[in-house]
Protein backbone atom coordinates (compact mmCIF):
# COMPACT_ATOMS: atom_id res chain seq x y z
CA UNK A 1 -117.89 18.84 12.66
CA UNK A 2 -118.93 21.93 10.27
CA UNK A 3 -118.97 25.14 11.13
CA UNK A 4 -122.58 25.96 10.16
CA UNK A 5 -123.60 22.99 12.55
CA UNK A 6 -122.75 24.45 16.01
CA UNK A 7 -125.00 27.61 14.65
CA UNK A 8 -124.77 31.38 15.57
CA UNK A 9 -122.71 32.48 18.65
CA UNK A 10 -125.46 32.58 21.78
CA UNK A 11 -125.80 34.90 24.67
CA UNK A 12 -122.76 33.73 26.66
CA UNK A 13 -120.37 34.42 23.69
CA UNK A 14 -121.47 37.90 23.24
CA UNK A 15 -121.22 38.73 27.18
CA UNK A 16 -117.67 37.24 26.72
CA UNK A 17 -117.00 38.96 24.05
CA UNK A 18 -118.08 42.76 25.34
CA UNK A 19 -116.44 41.58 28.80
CA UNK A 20 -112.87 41.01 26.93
CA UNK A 21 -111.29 43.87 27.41
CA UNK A 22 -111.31 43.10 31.00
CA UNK A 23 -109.62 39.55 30.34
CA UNK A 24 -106.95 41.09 29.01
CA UNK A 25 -106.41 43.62 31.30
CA UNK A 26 -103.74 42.81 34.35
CA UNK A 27 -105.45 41.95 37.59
CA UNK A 28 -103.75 41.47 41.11
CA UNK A 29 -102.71 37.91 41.82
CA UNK A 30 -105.13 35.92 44.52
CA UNK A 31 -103.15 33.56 46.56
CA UNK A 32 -105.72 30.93 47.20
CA UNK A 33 -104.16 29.78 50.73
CA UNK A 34 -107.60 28.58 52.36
CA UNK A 35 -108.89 30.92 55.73
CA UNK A 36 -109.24 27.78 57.52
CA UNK A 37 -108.35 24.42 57.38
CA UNK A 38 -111.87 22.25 57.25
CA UNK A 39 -111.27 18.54 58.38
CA UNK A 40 -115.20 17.72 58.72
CA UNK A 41 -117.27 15.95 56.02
CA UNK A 42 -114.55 15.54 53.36
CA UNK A 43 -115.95 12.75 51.33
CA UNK A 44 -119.38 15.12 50.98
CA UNK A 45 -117.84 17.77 50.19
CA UNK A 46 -115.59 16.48 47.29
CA UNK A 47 -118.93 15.20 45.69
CA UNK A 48 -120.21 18.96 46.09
CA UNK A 49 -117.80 20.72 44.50
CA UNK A 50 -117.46 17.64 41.85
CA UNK A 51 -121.76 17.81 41.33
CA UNK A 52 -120.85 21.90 41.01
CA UNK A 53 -118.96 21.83 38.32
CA UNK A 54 -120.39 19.34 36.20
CA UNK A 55 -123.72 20.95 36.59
CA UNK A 56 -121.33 24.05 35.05
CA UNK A 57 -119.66 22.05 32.39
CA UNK A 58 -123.47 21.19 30.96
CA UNK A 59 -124.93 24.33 31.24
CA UNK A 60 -122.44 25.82 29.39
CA UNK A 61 -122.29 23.40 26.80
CA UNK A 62 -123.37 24.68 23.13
CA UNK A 63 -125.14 22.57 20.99
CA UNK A 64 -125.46 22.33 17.03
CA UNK A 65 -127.88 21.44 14.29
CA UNK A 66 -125.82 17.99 13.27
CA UNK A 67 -125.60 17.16 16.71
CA UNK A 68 -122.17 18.38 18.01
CA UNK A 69 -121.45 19.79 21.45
CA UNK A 70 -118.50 21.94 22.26
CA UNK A 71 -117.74 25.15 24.60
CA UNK A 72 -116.64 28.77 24.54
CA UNK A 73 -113.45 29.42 26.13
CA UNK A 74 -110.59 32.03 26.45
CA UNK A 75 -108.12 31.57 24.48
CA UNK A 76 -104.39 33.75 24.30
CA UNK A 77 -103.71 35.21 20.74
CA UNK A 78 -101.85 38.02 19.70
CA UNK A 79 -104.15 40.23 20.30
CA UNK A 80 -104.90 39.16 24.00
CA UNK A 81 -107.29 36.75 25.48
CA UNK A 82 -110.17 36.44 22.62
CA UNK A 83 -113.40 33.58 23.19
CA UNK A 84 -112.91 30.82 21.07
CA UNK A 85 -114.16 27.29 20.15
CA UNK A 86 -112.26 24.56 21.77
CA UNK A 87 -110.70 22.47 19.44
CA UNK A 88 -109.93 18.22 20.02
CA UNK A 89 -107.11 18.00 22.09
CA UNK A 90 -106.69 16.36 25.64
CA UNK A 91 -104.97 19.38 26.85
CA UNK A 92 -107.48 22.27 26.22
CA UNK A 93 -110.31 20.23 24.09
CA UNK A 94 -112.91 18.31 23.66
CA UNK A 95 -110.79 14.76 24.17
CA UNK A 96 -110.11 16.17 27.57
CA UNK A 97 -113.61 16.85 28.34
CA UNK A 98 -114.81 13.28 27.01
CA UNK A 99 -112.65 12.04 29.65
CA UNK A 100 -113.87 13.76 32.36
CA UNK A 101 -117.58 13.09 31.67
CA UNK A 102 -116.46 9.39 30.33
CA UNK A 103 -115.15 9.02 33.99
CA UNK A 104 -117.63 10.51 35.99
CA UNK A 105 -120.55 8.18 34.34
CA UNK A 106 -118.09 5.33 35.61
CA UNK A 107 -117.99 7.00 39.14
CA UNK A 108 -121.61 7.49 39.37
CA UNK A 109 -121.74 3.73 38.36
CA UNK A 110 -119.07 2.72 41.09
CA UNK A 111 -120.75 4.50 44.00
CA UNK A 112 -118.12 6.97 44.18
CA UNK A 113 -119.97 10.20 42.76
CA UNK A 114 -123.28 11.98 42.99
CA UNK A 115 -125.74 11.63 39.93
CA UNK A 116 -126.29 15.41 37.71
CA UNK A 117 -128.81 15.36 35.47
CA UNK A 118 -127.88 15.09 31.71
CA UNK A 119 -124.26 14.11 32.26
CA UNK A 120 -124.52 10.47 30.51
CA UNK A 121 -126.61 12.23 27.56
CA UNK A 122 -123.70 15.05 27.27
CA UNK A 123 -120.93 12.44 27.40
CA UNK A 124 -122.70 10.42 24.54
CA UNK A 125 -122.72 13.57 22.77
CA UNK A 126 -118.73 14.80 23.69
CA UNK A 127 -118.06 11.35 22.28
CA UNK A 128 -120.32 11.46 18.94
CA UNK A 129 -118.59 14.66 18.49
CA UNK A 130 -114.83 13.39 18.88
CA UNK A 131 -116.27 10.49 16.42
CA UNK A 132 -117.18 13.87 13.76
CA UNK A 133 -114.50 14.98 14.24
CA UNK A 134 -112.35 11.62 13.32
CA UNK A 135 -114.21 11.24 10.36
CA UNK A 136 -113.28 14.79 9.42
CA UNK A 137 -109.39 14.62 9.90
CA UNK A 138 -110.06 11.25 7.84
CA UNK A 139 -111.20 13.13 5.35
CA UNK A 140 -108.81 15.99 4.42
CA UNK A 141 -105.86 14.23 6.02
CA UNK A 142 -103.62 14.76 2.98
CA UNK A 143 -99.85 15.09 2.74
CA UNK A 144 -99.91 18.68 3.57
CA UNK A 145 -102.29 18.03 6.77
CA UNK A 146 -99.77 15.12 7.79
CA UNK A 147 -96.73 17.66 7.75
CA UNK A 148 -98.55 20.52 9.86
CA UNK A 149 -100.06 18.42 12.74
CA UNK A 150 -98.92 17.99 15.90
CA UNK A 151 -98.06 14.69 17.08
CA UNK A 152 -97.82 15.06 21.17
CA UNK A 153 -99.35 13.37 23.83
CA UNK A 154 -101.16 16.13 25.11
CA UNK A 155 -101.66 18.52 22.17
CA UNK A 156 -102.21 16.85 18.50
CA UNK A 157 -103.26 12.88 17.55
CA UNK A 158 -101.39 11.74 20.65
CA UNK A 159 -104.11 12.73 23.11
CA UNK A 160 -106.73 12.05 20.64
CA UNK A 161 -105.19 8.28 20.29
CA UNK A 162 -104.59 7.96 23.82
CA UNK A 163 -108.32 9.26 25.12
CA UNK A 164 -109.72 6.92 22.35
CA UNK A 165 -107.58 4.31 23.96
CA UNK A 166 -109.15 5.10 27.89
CA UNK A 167 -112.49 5.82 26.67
CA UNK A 168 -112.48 2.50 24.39
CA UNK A 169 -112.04 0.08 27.66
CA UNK A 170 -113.94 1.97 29.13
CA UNK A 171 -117.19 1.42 26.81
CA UNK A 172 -115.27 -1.95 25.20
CA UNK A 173 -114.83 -0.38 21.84
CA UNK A 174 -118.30 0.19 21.40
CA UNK A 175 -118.08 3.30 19.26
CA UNK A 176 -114.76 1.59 17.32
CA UNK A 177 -112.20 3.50 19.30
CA UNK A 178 -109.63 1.02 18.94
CA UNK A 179 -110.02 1.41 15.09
CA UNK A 180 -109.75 5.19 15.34
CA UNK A 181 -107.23 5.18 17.56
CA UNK A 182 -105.07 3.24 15.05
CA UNK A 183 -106.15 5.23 11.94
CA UNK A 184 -105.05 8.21 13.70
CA UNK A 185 -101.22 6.76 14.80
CA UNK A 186 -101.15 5.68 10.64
CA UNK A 187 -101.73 9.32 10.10
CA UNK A 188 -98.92 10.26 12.60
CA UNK A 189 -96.20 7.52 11.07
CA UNK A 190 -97.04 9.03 7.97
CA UNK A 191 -96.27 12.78 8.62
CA UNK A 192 -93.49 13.69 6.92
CA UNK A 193 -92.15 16.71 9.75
CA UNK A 194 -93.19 16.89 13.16
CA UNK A 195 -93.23 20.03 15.39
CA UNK A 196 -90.87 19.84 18.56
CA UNK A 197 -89.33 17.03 20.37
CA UNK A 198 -91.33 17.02 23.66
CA UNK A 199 -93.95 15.68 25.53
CA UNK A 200 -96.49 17.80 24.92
CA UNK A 201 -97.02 18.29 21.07
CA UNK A 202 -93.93 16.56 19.49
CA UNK A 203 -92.12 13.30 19.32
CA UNK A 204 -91.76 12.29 23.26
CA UNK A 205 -95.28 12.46 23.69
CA UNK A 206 -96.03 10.02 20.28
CA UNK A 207 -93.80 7.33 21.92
CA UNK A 208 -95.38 7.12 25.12
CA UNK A 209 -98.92 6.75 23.00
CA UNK A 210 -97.67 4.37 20.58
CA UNK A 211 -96.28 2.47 23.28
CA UNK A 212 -99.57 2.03 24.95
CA UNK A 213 -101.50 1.25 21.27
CA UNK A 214 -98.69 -1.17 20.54
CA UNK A 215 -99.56 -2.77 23.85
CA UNK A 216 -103.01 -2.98 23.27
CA UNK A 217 -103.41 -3.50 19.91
CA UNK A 218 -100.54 -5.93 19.87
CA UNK A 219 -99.36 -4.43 16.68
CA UNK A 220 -95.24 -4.20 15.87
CA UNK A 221 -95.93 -1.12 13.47
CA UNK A 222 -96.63 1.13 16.36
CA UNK A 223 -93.86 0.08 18.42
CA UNK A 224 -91.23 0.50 14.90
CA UNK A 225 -92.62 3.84 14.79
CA UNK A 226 -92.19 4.97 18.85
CA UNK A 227 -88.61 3.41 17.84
CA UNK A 228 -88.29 5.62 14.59
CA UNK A 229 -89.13 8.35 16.59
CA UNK A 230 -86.85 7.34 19.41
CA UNK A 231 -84.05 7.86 17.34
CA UNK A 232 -85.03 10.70 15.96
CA UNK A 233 -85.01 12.49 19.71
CA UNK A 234 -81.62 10.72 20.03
CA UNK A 235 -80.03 12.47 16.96
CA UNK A 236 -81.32 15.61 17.66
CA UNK A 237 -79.83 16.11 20.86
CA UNK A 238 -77.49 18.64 21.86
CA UNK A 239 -74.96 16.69 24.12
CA UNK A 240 -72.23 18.53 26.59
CA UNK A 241 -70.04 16.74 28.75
CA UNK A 242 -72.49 13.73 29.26
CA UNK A 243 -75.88 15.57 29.54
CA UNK A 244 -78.31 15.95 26.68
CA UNK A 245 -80.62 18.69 26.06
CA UNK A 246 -83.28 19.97 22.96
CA UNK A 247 -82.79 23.38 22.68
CA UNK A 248 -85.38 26.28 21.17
CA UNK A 249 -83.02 28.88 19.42
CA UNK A 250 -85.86 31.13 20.47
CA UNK A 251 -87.65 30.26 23.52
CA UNK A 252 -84.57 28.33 25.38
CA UNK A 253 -81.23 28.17 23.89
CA UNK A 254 -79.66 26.19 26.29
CA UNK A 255 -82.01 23.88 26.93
CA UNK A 256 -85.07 23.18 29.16
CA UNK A 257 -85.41 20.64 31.83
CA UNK A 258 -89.17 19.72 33.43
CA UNK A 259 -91.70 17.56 31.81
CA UNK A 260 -94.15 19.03 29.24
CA UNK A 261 -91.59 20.33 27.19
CA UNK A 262 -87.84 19.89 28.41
CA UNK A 263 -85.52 17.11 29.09
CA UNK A 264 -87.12 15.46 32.25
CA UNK A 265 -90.53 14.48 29.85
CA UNK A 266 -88.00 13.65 26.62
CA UNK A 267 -85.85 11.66 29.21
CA UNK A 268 -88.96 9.54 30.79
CA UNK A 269 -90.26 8.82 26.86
CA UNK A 270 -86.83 7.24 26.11
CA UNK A 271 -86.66 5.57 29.35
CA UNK A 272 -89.62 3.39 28.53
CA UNK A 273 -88.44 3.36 25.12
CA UNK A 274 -85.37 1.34 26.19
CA UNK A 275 -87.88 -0.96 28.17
CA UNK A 276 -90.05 -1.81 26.07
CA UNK A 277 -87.72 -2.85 23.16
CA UNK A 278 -84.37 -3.46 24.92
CA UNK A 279 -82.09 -0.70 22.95
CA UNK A 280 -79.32 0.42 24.74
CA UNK A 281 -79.04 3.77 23.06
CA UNK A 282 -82.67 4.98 24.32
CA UNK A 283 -81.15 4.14 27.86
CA UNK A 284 -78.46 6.27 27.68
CA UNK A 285 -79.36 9.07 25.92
CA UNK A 286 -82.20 9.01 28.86
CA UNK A 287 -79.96 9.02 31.89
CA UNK A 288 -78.08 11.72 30.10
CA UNK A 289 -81.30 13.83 30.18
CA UNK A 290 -82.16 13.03 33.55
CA UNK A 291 -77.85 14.38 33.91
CA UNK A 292 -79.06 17.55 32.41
CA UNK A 293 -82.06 17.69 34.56
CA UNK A 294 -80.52 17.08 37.72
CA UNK A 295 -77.61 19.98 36.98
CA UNK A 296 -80.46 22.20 36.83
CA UNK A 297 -81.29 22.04 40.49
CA UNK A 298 -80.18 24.88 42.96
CA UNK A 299 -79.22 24.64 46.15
CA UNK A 300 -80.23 28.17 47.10
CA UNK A 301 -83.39 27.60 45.29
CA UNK A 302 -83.57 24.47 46.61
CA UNK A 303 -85.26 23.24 43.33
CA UNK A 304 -85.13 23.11 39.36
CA UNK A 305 -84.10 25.99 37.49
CA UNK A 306 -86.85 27.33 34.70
CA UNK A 307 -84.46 27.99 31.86
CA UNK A 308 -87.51 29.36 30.06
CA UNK A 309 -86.64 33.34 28.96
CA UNK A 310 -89.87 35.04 30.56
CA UNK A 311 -88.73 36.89 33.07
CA UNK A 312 -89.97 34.98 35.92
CA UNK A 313 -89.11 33.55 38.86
CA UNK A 314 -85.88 31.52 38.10
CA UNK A 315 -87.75 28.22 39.65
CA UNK A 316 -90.82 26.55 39.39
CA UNK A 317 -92.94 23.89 41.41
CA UNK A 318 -95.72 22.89 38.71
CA UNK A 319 -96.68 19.98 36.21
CA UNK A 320 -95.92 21.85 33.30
CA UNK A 321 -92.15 23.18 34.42
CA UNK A 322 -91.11 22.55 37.74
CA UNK A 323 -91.00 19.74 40.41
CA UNK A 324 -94.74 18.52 40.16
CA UNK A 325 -93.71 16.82 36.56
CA UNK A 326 -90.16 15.83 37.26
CA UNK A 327 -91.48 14.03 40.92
CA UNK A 328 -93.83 12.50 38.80
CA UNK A 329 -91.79 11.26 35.52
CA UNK A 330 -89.53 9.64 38.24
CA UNK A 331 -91.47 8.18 40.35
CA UNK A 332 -93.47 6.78 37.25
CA UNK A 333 -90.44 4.97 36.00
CA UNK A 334 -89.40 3.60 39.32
CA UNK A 335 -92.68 3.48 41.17
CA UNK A 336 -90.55 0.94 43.92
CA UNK A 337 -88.30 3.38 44.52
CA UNK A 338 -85.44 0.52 43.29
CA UNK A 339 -82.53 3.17 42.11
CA UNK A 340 -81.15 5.42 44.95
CA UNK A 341 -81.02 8.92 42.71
CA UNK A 342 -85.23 8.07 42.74
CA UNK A 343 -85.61 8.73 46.39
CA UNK A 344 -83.54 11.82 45.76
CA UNK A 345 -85.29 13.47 43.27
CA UNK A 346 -88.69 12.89 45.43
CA UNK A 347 -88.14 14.14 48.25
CA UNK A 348 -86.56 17.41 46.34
CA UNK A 349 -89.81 17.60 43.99
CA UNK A 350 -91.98 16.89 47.10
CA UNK A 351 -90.28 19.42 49.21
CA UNK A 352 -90.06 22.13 46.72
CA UNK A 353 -93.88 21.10 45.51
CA UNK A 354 -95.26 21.55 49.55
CA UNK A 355 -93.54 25.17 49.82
CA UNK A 356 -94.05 26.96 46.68
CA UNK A 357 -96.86 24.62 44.65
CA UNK A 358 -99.94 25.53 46.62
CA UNK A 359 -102.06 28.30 46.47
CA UNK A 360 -101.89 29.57 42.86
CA UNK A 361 -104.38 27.68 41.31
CA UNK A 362 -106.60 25.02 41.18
CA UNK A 363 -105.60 23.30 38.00
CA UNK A 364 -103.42 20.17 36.71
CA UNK A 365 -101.29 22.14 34.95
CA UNK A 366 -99.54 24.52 37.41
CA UNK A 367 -102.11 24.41 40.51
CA UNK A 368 -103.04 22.74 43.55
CA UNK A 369 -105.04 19.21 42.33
CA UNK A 370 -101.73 18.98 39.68
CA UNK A 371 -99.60 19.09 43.86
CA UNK A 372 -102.01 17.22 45.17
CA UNK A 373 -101.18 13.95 42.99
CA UNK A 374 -97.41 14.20 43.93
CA UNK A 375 -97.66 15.00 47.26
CA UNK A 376 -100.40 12.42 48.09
CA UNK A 377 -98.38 9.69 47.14
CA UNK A 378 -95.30 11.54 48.58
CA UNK A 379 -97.46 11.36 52.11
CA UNK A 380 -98.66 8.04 51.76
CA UNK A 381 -95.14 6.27 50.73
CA UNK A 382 -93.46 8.09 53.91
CA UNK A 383 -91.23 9.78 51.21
CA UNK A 384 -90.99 13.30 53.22
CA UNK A 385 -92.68 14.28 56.35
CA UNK A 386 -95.02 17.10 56.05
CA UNK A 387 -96.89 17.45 59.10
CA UNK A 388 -99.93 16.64 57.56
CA UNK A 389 -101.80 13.55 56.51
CA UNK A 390 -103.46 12.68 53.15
CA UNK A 391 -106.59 13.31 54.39
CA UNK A 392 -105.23 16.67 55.83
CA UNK A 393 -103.63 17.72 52.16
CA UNK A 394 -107.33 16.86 50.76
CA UNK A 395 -109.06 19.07 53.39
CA UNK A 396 -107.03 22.29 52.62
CA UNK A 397 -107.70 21.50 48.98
CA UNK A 398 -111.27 21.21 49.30
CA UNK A 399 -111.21 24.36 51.82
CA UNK A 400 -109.44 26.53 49.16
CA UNK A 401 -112.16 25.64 46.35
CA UNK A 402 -115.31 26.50 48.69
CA UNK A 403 -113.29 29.87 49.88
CA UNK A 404 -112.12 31.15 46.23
CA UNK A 405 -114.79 28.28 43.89
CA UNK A 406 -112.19 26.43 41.57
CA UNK A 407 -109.74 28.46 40.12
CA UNK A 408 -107.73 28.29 36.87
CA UNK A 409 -106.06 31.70 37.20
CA UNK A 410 -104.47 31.77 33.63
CA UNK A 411 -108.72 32.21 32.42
CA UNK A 412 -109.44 34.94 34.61
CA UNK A 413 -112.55 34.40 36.15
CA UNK A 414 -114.15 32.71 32.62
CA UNK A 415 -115.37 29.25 32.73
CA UNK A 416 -112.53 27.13 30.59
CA UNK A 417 -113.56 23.60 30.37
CA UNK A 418 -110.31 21.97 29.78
CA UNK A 419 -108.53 19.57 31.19
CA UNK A 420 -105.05 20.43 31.64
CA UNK A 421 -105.60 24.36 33.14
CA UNK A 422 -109.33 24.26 33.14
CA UNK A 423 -112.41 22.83 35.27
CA UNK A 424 -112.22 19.39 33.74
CA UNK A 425 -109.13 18.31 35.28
CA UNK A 426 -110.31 19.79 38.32
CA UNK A 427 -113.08 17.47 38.63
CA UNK A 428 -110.99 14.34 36.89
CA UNK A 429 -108.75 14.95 40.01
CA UNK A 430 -110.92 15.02 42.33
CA UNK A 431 -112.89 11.90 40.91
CA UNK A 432 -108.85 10.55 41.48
CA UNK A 433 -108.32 11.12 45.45
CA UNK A 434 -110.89 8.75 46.06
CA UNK A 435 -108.99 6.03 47.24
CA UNK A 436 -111.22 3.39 45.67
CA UNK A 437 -110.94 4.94 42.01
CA UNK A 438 -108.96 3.21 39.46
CA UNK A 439 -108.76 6.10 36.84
CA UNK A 440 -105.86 6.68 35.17
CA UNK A 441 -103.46 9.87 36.08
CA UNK A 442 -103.47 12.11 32.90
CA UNK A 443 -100.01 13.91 34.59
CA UNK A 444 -97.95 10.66 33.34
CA UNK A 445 -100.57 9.24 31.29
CA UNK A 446 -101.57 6.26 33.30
CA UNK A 447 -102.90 2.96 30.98
């Protein structure tokens, strides 16, 4: 996609752009704990807020001369929160928004959500865009491109192979996303260097991808590769007495544990790793992660520590760091609930999720419809006792988005389209807690 094609900044990027000094000014924190609890009508309701934003995410779409669609959003730079272009990515980008409207023409289909006007024509158009911007990386992917991109499964060709993957059984390859999808994972076998051993943008997140397009494009290259990489993570790990760790001189010298980018999302990569090709090594280096990670948990705090060096709070309950993601890695990996350590973890994670997890947000990431996945299935598999039903959880959900309108508290007010901290996951979610919906989770990367 060229940048003369999505045209001059409009209206909306100029009122961002005169209102930015306000975005990055600090602002009091909301706690989004609904008034009132509203039992009544959920069903309706869930279909309002998901027709609201969708009506949002296309009338804020911007549209170029060659056809392309994208969105202004905030974005953090070193000079503060700025507007921006959002680039391809699942996390923050258009792949994540393809989803979203890919899914919500299937839910319209299915019964299960209300018609908007213009949503099938904008998710034709999300996708012909992703499809520009394939042909693009394919392009100018030269050595030097290779080394610099990001691999991960939520940030860099991960997410792009992995929505292509979704989105092609979805329309059955129509629009060749099986053949993208495998051009792209040549292009990430082929990088020389690869940024970070996690889930998010480095080597964790490739395996879990290649492990799905080895699946489904019953192709042994892909699954050498998630092995290459495999033992890549293995020899780069810091081991001490038994536990292994992959620590950031800068950012976390002694290691991280939770699942976007420390041991508890390196740990669940390896783990089905050693499953899928029967290597003892991925195994083990895996249960020594999940060693690390479960040294990390406090008994005061009663839940993980966040070895991150911020200056926060020393624990988190969120997707990102905290007990949303590692509830959800384990729980993913041993969805029966067959070793005893798996019941364990849950009901920590689910416990330490239902007292500090709700109220901050509304987002996957770090908010309330990223809870709601763990503790849903937390509630429904008897795995703590909350005092509340599944139906109950989705009520004060729904009640906190009519009393505050869906938050994503890290964009401060600004509409941010994403998927991970934006509205798009919002609404993917809440397409999710219908109990009839098939869609796959995008917290563990469902196939």
């Amino acid at each position: 996609m060229s940048q003369r094609g999505i045209g001059p900044p409009d209206k909306r990027y100029i009122a961002f752009k005169i209102k930015s000094t306000c975005v990055n000014q600090d602002r009091p924190d909301r706690f989004l704990l609904p008034r009132k609890i509203r039992h009544h009508d959920l069903e309706v309701r869930r279909r309002t807020q998901l027709a609201q934003i969708l009506t949002g995410l296309r009338d804020s779409a911007i549209r170029g001369n060659d056809g392309a669609v994208t969105w202004i959003v905030p974005t953090l730079t070193s000079k503060g929160w700025l507007p921006s272009r959002v680039g391809v990515d699942l996390y923050g980008g258009l792949s994540g928004v393809a989803l979203l409207l890919g899914a919500y023409v299937r839910e319209i289909h299915a019964g299960r959500a209300d018609p908007v006007a213009g949503i099938e024509t904008l998710s034709d158009e999300v996708q012909g865009t992703l499809k520009l911007y394939d042909d693009a990386h394919k392009c100018r992917a030269t050595r030097e491109t290779r080394e610099s991109t990001k691999i991960g499964a939520y940030v860099g060709l991960g997410s792009q192979i992995w929505t292509l993957l979704v989105l092609g059984e979805w329309n059955r390859n129509c629009n060749d996303e099986m053949e993208r999808a495998r051009r792209l994972a040549l292009d990430m076998i082929g990088a020389v260097r690869h940024q970070g051993s996690d889930v998010l943008s480095g080597k964790a997140g490739a395996i879990s991808v290649l492990l799905m397009l080895a699946s489904r494009a019953r192709d042994a290259t892909f699954l050498d590769a998630a092995k290459r990489f495999g033992h890549e993570l293995c020899e780069s790990a810091t081991f001490e007495r038994g536990n292994a760790f992959w620590p950031n001189a800068a950012k976390w010298p002694k290691g991280l544990g939770g699942f976007s980018h420390g041991a508890t999302g390196i740990g669940w990569a390896l783990t089905k790793l050693a499953r899928a090709t029967g290597e003892d090594r991925f195994e083990e280096v895996a249960q020594a992660a999940f060693r690390f990670e479960d040294n990390l948990f406090d008994n005061d705090e009663k839940n993980w520590l966040d070895m991150r060096v911020t200056g926060g709070g020393r624990s988190a309950a969120a997707w990102c760091h905290g007990s949303v993601g590692i509830g959800l890695a384990h729980l993913d990996i041993d969805p029966f609930l067959e070793a005893p350590q798996t019941l364990r973890v849950l009901k920590r994670a689910s416990l330490a999720t239902a007292r500090r997890g709700l109220g901050w947000s509304h987002c996957l990431c770090h908010g309330d419809l990223g809870a709601w996945e763990l503790l849903d299935q937390s509630i429904g598999q008897n795995i703590i006792r909350l005092g509340m039903s599944r139906d109950a959880l989705m009520a004060a959900v729904l009640s906190s988005m009519e009393d505050f309108g869906p938050s994503c508290e890290t964009h401060h007010g600004f509409f941010a389209s994403g998927l991970m901290c934006g509205l798009s996951g919002i609404a993917y979610q809440l397409l999710r807690t219908d109990s009839e919906s098939r869609l796959p989770s995008v917290l563990i990367l469902g196939d």
